[in-house]
C-alpha atoms as a PDB file:
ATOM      1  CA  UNK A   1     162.942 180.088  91.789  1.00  0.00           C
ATOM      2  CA  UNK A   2     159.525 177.728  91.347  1.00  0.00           C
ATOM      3  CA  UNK A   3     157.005 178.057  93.619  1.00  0.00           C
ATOM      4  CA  UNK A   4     156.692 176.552  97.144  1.00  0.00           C
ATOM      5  CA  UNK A   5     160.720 176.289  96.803  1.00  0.00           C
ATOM      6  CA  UNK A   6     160.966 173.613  94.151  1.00  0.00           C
ATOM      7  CA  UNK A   7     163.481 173.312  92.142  1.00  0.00           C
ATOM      8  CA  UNK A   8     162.932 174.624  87.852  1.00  0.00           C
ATOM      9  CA  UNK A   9     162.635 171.780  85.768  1.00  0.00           C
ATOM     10  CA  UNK A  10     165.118 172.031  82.482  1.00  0.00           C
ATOM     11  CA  UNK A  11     163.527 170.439  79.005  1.00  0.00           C
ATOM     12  CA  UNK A  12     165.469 169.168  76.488  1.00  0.00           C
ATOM     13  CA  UNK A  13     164.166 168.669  73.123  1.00  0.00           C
ATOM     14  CA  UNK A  14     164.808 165.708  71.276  1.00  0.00           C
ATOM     15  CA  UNK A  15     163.940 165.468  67.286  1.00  0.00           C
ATOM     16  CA  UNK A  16     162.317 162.115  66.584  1.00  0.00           C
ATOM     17  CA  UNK A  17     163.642 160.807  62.714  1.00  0.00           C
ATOM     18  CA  UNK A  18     161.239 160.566  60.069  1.00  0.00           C
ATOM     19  CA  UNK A  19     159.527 156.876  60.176  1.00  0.00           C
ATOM     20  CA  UNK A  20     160.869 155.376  56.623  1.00  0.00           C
ATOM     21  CA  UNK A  21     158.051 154.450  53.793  1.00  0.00           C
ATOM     22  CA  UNK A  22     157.949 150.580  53.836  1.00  0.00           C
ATOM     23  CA  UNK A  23     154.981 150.435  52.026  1.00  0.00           C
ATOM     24  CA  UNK A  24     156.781 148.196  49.553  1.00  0.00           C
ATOM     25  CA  UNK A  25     157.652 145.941  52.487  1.00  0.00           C
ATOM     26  CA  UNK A  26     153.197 145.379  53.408  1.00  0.00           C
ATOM     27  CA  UNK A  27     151.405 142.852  51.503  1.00  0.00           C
ATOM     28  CA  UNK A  28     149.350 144.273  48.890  1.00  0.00           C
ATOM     29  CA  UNK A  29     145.732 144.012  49.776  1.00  0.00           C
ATOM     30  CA  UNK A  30     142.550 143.157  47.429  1.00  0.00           C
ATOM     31  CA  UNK A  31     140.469 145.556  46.263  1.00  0.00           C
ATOM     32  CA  UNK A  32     137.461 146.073  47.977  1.00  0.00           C
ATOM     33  CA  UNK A  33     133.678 145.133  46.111  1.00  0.00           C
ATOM     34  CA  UNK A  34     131.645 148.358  46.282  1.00  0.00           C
ATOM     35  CA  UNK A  35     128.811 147.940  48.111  1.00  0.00           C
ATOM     36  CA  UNK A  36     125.273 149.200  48.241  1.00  0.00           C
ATOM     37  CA  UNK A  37     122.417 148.933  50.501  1.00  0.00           C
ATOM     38  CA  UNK A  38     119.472 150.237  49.964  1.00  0.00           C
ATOM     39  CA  UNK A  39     117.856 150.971  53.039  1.00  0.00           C
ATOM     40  CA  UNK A  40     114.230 149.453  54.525  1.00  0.00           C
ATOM     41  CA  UNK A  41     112.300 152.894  53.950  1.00  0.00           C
ATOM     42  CA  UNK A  42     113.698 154.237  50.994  1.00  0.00           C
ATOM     43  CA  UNK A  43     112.606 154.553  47.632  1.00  0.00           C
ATOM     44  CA  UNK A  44     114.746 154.648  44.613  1.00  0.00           C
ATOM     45  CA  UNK A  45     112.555 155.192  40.967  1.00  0.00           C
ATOM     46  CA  UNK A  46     115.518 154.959  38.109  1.00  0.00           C
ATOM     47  CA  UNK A  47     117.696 152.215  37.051  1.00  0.00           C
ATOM     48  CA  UNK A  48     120.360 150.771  39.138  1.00  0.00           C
ATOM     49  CA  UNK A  49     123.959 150.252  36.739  1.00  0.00           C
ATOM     50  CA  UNK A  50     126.961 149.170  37.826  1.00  0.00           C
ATOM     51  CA  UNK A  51     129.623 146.440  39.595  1.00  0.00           C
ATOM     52  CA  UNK A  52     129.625 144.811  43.072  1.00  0.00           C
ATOM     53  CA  UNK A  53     126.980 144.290  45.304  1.00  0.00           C
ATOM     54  CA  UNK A  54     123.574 145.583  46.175  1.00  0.00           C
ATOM     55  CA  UNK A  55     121.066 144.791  48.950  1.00  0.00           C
ATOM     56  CA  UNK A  56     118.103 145.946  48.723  1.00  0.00           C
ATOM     57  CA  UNK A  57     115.840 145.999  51.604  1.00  0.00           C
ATOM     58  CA  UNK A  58     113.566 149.440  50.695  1.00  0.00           C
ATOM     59  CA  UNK A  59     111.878 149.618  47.351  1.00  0.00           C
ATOM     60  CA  UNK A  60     113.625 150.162  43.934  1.00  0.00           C
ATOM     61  CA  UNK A  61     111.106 151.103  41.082  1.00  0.00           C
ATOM     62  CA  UNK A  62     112.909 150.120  37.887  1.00  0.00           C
ATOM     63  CA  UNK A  63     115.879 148.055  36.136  1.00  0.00           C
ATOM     64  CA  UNK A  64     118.425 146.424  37.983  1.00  0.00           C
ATOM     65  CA  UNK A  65     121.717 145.675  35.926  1.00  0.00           C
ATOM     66  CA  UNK A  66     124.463 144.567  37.575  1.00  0.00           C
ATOM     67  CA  UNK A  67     128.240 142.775  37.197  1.00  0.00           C
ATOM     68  CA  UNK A  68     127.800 140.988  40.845  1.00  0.00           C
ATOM     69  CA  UNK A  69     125.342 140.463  43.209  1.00  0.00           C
ATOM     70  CA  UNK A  70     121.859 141.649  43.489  1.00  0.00           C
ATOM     71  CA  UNK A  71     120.257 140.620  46.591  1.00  0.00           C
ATOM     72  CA  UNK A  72     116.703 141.562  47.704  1.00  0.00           C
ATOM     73  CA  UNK A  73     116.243 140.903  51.241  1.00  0.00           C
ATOM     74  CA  UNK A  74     112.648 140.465  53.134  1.00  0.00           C
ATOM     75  CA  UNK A  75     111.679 144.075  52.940  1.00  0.00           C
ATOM     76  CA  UNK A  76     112.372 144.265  49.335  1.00  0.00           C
ATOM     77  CA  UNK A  77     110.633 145.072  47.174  1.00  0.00           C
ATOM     78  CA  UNK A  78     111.714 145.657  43.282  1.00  0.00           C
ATOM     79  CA  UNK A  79     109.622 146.932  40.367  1.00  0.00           C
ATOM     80  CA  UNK A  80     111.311 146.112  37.281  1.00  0.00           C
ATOM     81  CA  UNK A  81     113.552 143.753  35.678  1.00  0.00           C
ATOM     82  CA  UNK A  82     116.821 142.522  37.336  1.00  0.00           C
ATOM     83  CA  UNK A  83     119.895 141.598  35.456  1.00  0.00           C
ATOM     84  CA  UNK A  84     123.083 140.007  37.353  1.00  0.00           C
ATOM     85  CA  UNK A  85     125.697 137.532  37.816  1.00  0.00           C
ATOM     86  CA  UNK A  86     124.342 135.980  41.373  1.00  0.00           C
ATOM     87  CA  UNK A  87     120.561 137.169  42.837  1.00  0.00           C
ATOM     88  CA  UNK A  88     118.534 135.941  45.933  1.00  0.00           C
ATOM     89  CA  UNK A  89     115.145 137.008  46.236  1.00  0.00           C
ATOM     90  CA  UNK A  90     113.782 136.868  49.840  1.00  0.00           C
ATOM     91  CA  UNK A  91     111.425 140.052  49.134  1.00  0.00           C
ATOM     92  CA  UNK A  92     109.704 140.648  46.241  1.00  0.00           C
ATOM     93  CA  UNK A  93     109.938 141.077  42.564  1.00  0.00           C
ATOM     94  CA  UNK A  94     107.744 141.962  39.790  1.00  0.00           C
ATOM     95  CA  UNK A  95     109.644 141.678  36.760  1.00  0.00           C
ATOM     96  CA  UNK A  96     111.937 139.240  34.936  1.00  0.00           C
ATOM     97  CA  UNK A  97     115.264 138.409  36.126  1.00  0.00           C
ATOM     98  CA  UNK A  98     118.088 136.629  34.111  1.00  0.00           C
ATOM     99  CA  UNK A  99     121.161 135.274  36.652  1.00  0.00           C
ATOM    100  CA  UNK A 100     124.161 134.711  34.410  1.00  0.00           C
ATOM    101  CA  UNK A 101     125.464 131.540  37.213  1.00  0.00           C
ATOM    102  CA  UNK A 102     122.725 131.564  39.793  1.00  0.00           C
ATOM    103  CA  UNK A 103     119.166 132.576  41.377  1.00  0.00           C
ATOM    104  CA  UNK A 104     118.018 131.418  44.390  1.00  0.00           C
ATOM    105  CA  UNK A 105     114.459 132.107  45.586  1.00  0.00           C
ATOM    106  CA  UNK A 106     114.332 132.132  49.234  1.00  0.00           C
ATOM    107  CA  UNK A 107     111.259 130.931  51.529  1.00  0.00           C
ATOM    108  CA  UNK A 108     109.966 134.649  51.765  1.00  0.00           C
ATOM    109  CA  UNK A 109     110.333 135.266  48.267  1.00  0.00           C
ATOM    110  CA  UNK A 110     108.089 135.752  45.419  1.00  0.00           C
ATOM    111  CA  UNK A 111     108.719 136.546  41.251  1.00  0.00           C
ATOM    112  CA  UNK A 112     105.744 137.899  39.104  1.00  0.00           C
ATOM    113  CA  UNK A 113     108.063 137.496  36.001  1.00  0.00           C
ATOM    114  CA  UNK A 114     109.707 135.188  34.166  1.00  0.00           C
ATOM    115  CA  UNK A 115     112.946 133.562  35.304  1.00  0.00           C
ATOM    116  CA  UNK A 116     116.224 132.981  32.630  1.00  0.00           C
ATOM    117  CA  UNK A 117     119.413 131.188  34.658  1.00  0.00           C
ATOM    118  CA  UNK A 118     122.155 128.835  34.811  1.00  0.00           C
ATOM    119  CA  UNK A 119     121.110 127.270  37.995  1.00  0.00           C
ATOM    120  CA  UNK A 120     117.945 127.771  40.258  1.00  0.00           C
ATOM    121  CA  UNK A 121     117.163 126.959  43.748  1.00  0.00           C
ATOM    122  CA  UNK A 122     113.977 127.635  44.893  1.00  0.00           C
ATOM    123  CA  UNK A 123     113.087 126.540  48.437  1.00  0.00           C
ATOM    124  CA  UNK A 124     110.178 125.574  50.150  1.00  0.00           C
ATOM    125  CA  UNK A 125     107.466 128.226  50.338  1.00  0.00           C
ATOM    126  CA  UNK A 126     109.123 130.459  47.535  1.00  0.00           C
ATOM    127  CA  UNK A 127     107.009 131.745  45.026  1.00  0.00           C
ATOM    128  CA  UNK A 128     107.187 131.713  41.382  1.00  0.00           C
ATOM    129  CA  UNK A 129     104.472 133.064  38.973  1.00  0.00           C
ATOM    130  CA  UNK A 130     106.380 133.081  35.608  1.00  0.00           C
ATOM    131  CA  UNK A 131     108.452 130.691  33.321  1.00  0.00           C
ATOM    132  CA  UNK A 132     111.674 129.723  33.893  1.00  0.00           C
ATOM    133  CA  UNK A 133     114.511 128.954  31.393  1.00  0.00           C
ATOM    134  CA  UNK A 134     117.448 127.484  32.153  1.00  0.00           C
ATOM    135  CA  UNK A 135     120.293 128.248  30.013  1.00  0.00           C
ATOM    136  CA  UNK A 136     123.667 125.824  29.325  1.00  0.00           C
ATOM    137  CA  UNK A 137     126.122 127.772  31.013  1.00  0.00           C
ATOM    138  CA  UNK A 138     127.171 131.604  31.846  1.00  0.00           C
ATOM    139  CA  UNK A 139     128.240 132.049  27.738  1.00  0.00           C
ATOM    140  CA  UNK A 140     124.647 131.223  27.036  1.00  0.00           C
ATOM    141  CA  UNK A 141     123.159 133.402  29.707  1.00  0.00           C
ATOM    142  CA  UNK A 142     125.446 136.506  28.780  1.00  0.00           C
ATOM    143  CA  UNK A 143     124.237 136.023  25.246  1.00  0.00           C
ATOM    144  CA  UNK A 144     120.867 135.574  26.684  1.00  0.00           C
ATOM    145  CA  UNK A 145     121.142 139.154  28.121  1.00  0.00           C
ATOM    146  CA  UNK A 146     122.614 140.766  24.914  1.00  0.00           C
ATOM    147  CA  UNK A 147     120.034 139.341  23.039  1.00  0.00           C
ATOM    148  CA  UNK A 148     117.482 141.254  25.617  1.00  0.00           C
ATOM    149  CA  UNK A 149     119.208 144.450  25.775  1.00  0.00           C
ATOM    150  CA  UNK A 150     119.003 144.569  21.552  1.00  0.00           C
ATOM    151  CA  UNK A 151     115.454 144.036  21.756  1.00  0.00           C
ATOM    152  CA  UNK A 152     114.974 146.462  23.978  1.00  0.00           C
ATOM    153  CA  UNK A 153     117.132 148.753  22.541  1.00  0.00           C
ATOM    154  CA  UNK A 154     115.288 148.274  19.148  1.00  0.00           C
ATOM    155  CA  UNK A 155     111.722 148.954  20.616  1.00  0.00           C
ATOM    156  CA  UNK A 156     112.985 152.764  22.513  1.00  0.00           C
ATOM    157  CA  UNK A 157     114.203 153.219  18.668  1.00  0.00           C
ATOM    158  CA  UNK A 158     110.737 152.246  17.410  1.00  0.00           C
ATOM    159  CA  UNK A 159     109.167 154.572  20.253  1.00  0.00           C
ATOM    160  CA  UNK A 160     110.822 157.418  19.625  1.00  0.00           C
ATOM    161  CA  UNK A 161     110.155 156.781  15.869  1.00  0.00           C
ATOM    162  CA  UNK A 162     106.784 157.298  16.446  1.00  0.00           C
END
């Protein structure tokens, strides 16, 4: 008997089936770029390597060599040379970049280095102290970088010669 003279209720227990795996039925999605941001007040002292894309908006104190995008927003600031497919400097940079397709230098902007691309936009009020040398094409640029990262190779061989 259930209390205040209610009737008991009676469950019955159902089993649900097993949903079926139709995973070959959904569309196959891309793979997603990495991405990196480095915050407004942080500080990063080492060299950045990798693929996919990183914003930088604190401070990175040393090389920046990427497959992808390197962009360096308003609060950027970079100390050391940045190597990568695509870059847009709004912050700033003191070192040399080479852009294997593009740079663009943003109104905020400013380089203390020199510049090797494919194709540069700088707009108005961006600020460049440094040469700039356009290559012919992203097989040029690429070659470009290899020829850098011998050099530099070569002189840490000297160094440690020494």
């Amino acid at each position: 008997m259930a209390f205040f003279g209610g009737q008991t209720k009676t469950t019955t227990s159902q089993t649900v089936p097993e949903p079926e795996d139709r995973t070959e039925d959904l569309p196959q999605l891309p793979e997603p770029r990495t991405s990196t941001i480095i915050a407004q007040d942080i500080v990063v002292t080492g060299s950045i390597h990798g693929e996919g894309v990183v914003q930088i908006e604190g401070v990175v104190e040393g090389e920046v060599s990427l497959q992808g995008y390197v962009i360096v927003a308003a609060t950027g600031v970079v100390k050391g040379p940045i190597q990568g497919d695509v870059i847009r400097v709004a912050g700033n940079v003191e070192g040399n970049i080479v852009a294997q397709d593009h740079l663009r230098l943003e109104k905020t902007g400013t380089i203390e280095g020199d510049v090797k691309t494919v194709s540069f936009v700088v707009e108005d009020g961006g600020h460049l102290n440094g040469r700039t040398t356009m290559v012919k094409g992203r097989d040029s640029a690429a070659k470009v970088l290899l020829d850098e990262a011998e050099a530099l190779k070569a002189s840490r061989n000297s160094e440690d010669e020494d």
